[in-house]
PDB file of N, CA and C in Angstrom:
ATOM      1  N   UNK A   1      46.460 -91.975 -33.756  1.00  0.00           N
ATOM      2  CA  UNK A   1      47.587 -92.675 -33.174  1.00  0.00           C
ATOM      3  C   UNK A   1      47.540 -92.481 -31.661  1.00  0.00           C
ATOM      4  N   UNK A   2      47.588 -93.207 -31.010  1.00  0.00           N
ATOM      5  CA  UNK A   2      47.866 -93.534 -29.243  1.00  0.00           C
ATOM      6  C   UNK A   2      48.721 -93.181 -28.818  1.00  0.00           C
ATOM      7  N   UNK A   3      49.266 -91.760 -27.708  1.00  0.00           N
ATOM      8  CA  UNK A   3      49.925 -91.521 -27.355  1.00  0.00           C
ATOM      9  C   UNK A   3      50.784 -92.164 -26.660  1.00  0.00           C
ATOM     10  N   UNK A   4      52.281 -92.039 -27.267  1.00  0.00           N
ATOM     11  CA  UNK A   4      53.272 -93.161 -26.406  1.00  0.00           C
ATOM     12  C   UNK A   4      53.783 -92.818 -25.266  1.00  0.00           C
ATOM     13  N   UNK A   5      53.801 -93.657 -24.338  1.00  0.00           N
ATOM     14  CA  UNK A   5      54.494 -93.350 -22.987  1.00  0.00           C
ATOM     15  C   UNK A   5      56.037 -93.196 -22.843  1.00  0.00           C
ATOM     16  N   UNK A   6      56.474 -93.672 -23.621  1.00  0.00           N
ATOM     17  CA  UNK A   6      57.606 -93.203 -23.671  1.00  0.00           C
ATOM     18  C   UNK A   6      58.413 -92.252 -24.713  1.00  0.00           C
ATOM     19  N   UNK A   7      58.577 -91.081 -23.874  1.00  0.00           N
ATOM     20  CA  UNK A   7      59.267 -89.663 -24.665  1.00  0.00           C
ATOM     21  C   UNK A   7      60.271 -90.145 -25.604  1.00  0.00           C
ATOM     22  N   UNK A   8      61.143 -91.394 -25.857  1.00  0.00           N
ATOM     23  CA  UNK A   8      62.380 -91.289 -26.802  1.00  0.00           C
ATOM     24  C   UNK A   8      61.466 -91.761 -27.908  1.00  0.00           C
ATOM     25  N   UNK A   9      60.527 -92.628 -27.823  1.00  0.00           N
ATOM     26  CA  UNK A   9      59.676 -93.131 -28.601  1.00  0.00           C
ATOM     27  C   UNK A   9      58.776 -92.028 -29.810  1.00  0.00           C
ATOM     28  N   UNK A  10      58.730 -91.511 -28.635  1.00  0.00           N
ATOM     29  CA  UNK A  10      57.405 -90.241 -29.343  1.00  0.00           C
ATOM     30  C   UNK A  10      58.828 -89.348 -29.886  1.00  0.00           C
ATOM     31  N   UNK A  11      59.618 -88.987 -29.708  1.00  0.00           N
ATOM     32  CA  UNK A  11      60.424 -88.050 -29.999  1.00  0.00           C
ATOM     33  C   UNK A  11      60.453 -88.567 -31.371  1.00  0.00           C
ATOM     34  N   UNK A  12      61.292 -89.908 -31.624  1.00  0.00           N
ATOM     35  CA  UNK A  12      61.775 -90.194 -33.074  1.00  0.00           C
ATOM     36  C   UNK A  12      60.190 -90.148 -33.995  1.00  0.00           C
ATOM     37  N   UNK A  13      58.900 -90.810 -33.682  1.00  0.00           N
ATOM     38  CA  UNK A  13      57.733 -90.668 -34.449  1.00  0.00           C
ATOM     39  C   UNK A  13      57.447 -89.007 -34.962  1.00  0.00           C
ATOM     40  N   UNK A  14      57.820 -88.095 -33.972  1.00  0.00           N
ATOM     41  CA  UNK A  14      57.749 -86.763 -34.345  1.00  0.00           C
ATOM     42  C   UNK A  14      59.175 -86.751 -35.810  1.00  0.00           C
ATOM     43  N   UNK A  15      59.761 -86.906 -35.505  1.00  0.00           N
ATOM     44  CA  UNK A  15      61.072 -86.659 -36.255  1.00  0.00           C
ATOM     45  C   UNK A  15      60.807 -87.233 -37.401  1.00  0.00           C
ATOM     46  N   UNK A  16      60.127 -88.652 -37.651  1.00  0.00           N
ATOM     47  CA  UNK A  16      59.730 -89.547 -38.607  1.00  0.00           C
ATOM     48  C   UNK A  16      58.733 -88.466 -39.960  1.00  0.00           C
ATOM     49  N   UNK A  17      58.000 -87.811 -39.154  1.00  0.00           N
ATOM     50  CA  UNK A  17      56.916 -86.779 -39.647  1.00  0.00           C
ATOM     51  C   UNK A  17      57.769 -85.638 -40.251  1.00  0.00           C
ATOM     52  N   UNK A  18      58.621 -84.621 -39.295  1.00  0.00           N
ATOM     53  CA  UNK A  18      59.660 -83.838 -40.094  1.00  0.00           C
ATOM     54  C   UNK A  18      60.020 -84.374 -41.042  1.00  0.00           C
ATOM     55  N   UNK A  19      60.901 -85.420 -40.312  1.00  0.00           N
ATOM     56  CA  UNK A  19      61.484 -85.943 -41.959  1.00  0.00           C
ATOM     57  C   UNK A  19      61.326 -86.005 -43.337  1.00  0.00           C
ATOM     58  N   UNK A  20      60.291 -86.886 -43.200  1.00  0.00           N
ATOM     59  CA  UNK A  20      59.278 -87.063 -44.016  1.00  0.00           C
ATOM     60  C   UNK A  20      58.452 -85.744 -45.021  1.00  0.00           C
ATOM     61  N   UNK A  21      58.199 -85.226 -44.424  1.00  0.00           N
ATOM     62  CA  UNK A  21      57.602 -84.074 -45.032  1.00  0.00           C
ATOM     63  C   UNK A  21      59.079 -82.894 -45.397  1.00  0.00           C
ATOM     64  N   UNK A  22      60.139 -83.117 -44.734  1.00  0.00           N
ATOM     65  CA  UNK A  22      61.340 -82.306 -45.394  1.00  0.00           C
ATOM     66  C   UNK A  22      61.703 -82.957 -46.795  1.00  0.00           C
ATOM     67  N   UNK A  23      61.759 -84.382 -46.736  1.00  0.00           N
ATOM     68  CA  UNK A  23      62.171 -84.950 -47.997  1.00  0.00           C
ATOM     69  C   UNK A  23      61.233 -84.947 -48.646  1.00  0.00           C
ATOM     70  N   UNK A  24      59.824 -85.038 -48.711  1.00  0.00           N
ATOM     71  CA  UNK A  24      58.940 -84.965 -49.983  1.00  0.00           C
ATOM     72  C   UNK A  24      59.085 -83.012 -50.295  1.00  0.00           C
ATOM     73  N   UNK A  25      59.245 -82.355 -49.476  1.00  0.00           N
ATOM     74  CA  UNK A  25      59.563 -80.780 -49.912  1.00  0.00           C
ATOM     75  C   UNK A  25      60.830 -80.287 -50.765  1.00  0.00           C
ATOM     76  N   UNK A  26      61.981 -81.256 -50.756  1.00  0.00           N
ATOM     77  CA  UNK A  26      62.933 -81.407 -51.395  1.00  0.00           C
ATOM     78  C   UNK A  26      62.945 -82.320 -52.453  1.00  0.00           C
ATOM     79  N   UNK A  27      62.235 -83.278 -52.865  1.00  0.00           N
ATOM     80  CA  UNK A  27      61.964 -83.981 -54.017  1.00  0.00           C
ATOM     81  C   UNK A  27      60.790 -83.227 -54.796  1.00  0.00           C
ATOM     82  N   UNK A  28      59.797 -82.647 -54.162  1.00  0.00           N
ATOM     83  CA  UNK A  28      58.913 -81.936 -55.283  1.00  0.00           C
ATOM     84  C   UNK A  28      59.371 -81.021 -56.532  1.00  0.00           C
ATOM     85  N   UNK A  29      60.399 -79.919 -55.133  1.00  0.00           N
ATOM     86  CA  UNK A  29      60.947 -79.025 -55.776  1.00  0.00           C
ATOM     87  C   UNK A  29      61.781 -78.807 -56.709  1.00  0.00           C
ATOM     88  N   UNK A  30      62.411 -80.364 -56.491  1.00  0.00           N
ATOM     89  CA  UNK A  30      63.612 -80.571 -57.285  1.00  0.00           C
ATOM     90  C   UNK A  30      62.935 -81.111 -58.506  1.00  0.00           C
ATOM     91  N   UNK A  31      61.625 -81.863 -58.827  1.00  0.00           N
ATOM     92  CA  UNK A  31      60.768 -82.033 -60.157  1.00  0.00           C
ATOM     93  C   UNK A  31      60.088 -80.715 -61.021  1.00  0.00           C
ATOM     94  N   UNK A  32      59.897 -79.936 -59.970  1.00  0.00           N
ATOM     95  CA  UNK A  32      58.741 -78.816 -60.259  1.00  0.00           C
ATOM     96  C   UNK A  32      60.033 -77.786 -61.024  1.00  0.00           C
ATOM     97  N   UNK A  33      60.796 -77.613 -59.957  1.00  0.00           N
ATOM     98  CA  UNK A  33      61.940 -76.129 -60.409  1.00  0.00           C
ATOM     99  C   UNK A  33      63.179 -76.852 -61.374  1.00  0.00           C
ATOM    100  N   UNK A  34      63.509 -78.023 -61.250  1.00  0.00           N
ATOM    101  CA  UNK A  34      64.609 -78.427 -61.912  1.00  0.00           C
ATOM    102  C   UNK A  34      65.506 -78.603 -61.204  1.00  0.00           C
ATOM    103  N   UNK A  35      66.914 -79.307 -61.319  1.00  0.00           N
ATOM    104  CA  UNK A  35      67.781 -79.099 -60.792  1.00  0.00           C
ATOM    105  C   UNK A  35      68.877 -78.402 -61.478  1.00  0.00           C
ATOM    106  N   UNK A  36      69.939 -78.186 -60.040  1.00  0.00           N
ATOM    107  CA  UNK A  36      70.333 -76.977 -60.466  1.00  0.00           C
ATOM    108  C   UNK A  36      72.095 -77.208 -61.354  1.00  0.00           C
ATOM    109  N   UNK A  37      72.495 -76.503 -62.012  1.00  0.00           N
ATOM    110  CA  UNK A  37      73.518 -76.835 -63.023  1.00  0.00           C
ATOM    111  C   UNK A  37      75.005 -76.724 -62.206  1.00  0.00           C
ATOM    112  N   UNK A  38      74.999 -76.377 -61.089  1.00  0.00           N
ATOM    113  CA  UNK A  38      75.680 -75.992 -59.980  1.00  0.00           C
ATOM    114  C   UNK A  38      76.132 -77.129 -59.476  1.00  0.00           C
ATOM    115  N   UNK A  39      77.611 -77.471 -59.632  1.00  0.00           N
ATOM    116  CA  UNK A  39      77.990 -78.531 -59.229  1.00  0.00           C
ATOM    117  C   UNK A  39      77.777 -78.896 -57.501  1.00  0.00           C
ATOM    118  N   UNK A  40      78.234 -77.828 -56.792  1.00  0.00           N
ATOM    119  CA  UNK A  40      78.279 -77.590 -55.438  1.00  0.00           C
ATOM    120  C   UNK A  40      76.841 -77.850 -54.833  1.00  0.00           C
ATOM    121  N   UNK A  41      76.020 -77.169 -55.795  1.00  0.00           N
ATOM    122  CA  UNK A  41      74.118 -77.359 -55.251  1.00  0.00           C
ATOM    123  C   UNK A  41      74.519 -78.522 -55.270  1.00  0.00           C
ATOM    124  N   UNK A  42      74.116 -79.129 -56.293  1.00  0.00           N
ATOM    125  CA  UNK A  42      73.899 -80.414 -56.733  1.00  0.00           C
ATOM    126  C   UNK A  42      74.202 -81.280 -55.398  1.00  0.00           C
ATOM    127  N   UNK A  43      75.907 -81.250 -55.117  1.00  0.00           N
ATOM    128  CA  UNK A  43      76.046 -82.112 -54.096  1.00  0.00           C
ATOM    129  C   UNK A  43      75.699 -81.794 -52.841  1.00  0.00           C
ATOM    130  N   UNK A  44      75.562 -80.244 -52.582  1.00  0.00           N
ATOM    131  CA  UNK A  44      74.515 -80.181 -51.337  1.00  0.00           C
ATOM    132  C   UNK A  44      73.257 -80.884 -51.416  1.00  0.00           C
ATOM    133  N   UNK A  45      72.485 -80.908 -52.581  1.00  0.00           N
ATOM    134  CA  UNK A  45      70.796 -81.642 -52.170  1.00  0.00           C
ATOM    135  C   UNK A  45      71.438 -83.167 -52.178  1.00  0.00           C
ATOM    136  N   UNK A  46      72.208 -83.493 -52.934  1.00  0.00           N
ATOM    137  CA  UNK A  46      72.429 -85.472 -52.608  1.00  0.00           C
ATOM    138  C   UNK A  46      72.853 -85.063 -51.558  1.00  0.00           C
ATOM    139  N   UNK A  47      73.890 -84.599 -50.351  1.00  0.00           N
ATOM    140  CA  UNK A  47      74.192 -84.800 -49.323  1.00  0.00           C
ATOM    141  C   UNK A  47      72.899 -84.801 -48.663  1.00  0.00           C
ATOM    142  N   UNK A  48      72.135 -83.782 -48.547  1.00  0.00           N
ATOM    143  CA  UNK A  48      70.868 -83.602 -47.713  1.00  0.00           C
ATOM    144  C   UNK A  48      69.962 -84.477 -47.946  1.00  0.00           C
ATOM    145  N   UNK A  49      70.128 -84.698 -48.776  1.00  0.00           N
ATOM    146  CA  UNK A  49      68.939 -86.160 -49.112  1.00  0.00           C
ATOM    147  C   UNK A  49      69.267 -87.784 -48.319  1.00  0.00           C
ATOM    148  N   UNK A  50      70.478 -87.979 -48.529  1.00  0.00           N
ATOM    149  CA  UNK A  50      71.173 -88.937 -47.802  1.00  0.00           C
ATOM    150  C   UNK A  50      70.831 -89.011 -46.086  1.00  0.00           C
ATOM    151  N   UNK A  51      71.317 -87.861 -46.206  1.00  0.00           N
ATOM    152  CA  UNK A  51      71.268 -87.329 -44.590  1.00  0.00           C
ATOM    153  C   UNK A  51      69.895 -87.586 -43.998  1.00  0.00           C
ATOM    154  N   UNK A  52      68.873 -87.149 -44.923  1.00  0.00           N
ATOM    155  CA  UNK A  52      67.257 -87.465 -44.625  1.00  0.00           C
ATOM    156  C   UNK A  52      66.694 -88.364 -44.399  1.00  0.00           C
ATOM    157  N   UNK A  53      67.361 -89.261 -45.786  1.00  0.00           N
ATOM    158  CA  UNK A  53      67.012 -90.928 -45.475  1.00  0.00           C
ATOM    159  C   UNK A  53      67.446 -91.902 -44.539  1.00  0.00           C
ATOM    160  N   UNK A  54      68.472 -91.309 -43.925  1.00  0.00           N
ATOM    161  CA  UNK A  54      69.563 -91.725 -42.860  1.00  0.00           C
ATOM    162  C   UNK A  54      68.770 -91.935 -41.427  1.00  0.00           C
ATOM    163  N   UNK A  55      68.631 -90.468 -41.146  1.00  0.00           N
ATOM    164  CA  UNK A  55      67.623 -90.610 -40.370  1.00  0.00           C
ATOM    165  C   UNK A  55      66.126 -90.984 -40.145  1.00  0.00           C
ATOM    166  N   UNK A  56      65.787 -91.004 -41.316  1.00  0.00           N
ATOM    167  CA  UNK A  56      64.336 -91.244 -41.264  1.00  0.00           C
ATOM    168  C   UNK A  56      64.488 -93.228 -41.306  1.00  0.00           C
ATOM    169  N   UNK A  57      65.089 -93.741 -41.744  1.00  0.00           N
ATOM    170  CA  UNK A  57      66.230 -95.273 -41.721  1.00  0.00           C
ATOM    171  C   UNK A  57      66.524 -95.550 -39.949  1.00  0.00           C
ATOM    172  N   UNK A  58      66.714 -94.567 -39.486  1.00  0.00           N
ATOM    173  CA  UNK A  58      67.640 -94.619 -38.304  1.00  0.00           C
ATOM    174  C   UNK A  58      65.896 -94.540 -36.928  1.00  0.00           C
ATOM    175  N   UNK A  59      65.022 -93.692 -37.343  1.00  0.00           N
ATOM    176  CA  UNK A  59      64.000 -93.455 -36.535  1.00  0.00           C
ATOM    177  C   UNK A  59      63.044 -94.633 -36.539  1.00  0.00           C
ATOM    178  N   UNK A  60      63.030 -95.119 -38.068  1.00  0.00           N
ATOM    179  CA  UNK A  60      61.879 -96.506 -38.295  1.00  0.00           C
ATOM    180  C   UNK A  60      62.395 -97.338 -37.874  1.00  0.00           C
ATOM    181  N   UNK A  61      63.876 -97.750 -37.449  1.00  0.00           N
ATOM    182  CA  UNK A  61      64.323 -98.840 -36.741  1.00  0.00           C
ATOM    183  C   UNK A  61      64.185 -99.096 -35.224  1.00  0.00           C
ATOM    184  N   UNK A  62      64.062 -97.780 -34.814  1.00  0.00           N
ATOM    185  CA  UNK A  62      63.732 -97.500 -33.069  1.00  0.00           C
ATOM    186  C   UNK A  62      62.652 -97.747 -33.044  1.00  0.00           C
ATOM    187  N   UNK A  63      61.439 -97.517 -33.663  1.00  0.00           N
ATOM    188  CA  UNK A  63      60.210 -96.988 -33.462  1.00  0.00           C
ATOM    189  C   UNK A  63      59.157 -98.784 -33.963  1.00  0.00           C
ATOM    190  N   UNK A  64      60.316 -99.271 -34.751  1.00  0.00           N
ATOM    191  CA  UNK A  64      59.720-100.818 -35.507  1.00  0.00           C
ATOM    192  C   UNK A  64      60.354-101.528 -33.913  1.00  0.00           C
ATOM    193  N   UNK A  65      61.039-101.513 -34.019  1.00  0.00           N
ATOM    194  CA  UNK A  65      61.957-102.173 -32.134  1.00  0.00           C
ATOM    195  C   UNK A  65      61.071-102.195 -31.136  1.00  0.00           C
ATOM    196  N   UNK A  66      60.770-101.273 -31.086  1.00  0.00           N
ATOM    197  CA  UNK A  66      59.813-100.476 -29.508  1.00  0.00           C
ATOM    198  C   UNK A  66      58.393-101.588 -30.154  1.00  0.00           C
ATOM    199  N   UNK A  67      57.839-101.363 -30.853  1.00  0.00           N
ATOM    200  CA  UNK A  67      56.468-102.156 -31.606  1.00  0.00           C
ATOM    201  C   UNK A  67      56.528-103.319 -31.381  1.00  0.00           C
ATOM    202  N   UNK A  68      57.365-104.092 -31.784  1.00  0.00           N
ATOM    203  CA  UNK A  68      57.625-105.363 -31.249  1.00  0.00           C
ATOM    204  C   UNK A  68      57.723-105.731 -30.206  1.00  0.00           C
ATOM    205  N   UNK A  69      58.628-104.864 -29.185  1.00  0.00           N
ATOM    206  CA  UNK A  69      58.431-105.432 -28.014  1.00  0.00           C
ATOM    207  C   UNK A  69      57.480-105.252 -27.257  1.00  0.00           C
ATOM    208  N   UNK A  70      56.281-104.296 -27.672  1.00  0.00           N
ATOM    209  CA  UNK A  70      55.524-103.915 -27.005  1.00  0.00           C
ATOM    210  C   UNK A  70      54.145-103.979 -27.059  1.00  0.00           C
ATOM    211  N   UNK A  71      53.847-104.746 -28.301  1.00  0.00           N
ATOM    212  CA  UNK A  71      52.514-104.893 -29.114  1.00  0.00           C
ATOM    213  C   UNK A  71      52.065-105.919 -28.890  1.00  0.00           C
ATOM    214  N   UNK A  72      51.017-106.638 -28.978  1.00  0.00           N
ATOM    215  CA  UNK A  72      50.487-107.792 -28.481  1.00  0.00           C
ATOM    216  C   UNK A  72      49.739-108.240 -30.019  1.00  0.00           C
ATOM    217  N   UNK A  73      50.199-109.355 -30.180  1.00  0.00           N
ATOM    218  CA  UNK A  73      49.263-110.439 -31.431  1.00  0.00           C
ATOM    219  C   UNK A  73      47.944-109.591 -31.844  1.00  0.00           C
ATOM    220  N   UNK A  74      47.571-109.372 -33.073  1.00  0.00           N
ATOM    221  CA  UNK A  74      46.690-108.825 -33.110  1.00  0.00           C
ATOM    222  C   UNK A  74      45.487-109.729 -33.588  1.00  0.00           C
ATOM    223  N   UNK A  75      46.098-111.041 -33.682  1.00  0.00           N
ATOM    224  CA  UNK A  75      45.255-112.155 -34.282  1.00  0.00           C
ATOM    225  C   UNK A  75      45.157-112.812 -33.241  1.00  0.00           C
ATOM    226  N   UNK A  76      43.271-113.553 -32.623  1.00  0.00           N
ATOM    227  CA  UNK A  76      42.843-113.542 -31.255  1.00  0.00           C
ATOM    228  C   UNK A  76      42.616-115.632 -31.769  1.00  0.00           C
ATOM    229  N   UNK A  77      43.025-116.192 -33.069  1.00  0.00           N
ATOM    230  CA  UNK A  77      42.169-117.095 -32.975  1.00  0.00           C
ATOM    231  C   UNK A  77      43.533-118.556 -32.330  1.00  0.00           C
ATOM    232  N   UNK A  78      43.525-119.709 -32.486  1.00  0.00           N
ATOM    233  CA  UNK A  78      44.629-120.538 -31.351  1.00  0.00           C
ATOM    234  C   UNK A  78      45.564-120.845 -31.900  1.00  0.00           C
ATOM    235  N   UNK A  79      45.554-120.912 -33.506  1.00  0.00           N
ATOM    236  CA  UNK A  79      46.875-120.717 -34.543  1.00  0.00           C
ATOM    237  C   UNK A  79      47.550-119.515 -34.321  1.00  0.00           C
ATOM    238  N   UNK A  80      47.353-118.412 -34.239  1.00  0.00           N
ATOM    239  CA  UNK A  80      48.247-117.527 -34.537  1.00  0.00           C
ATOM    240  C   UNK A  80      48.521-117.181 -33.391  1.00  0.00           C
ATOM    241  N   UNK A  81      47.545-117.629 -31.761  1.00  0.00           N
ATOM    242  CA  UNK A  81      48.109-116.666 -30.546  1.00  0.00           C
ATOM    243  C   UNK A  81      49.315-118.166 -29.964  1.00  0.00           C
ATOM    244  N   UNK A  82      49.013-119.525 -30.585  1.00  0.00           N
ATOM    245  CA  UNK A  82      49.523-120.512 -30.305  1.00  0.00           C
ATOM    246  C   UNK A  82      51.341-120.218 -30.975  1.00  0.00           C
ATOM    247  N   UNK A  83      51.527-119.357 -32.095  1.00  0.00           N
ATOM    248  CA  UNK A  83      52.818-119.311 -32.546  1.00  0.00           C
ATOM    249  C   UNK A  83      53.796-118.294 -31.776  1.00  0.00           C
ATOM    250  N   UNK A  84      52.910-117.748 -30.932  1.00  0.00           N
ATOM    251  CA  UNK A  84      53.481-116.513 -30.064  1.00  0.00           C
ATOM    252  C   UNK A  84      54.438-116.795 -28.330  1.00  0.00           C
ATOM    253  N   UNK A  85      55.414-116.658 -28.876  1.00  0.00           N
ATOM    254  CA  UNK A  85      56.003-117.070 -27.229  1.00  0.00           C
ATOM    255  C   UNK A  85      55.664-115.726 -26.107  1.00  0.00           C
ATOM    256  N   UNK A  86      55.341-115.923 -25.253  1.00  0.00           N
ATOM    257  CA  UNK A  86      54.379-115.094 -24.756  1.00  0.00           C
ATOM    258  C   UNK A  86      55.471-114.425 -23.449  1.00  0.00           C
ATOM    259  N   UNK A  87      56.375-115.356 -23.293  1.00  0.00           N
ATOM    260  CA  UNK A  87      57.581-114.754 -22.478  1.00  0.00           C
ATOM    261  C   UNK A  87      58.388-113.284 -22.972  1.00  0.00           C
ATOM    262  N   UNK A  88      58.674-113.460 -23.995  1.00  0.00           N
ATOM    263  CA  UNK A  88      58.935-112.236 -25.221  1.00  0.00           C
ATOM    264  C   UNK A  88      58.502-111.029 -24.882  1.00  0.00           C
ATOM    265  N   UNK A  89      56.757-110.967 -24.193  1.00  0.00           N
ATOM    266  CA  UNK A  89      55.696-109.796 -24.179  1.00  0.00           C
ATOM    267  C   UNK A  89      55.616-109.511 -22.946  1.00  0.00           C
ATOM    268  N   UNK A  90      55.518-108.277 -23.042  1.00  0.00           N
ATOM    269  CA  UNK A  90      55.146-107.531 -21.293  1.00  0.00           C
ATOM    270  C   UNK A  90      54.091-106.776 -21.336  1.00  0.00           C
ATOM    271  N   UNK A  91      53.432-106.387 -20.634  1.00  0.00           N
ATOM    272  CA  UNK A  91      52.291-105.379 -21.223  1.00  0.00           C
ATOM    273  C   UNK A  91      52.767-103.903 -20.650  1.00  0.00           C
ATOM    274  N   UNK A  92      53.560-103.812 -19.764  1.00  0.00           N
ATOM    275  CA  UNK A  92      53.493-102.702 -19.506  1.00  0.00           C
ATOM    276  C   UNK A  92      55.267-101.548 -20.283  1.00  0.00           C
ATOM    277  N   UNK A  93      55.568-103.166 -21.501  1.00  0.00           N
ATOM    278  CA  UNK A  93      56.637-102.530 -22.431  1.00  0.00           C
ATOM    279  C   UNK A  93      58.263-102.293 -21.635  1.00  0.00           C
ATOM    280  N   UNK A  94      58.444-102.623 -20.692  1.00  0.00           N
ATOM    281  CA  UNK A  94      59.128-102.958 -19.801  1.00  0.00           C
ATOM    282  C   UNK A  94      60.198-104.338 -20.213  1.00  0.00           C
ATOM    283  N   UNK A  95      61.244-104.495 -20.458  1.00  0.00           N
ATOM    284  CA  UNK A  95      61.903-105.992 -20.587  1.00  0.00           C
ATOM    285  C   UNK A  95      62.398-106.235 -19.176  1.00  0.00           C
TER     286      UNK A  95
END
């Protein structure tokens, strides 16, 4: 992956990765060990789970945003660079 120039950018892609790897560590465990008969657990891991997807929901929307405005057609032939309004694009990601 290509280091991004911009720190809020790279921040949430880092966070995307925590995330990510917090919620597959909390869904394994919860297959492997069981869950627990504990009403209170219980609604602590759905709260935390929510909370996970929330953000990890909340980071792919910044990070899909930033891509768009900043990515260039990846298709070079006169159909697909012809459907592209080219005003839209900056190269240096800048609006």
């Amino acid at each position: 992956m290509v280091a991004d120039s911009d720190s809020r950018i790279a921040w949430h892609r880092a966070q995307l990765k925590k995330n990510r790897a917090a919620l597959r560590q909390i869904e394994t465990a919860r297959f492997t060990v069981g869950e627990s008969a504990d009403s209170k657990a219980f609604e602590g891991a759905k709260r935390q789970l929510s909370e996970l997807k929330e953000k990890i929901r909340e980071s792919e929307q910044v990070v899909a945003q930033y891509d768009r405005q900043t990515r260039r057609p990846l298709g070079t032939d006169l159909r697909s660079l012809s459907s592209v309004s080219w005003r839209d694009w900056t190269g240096n990601g800048q609006r």
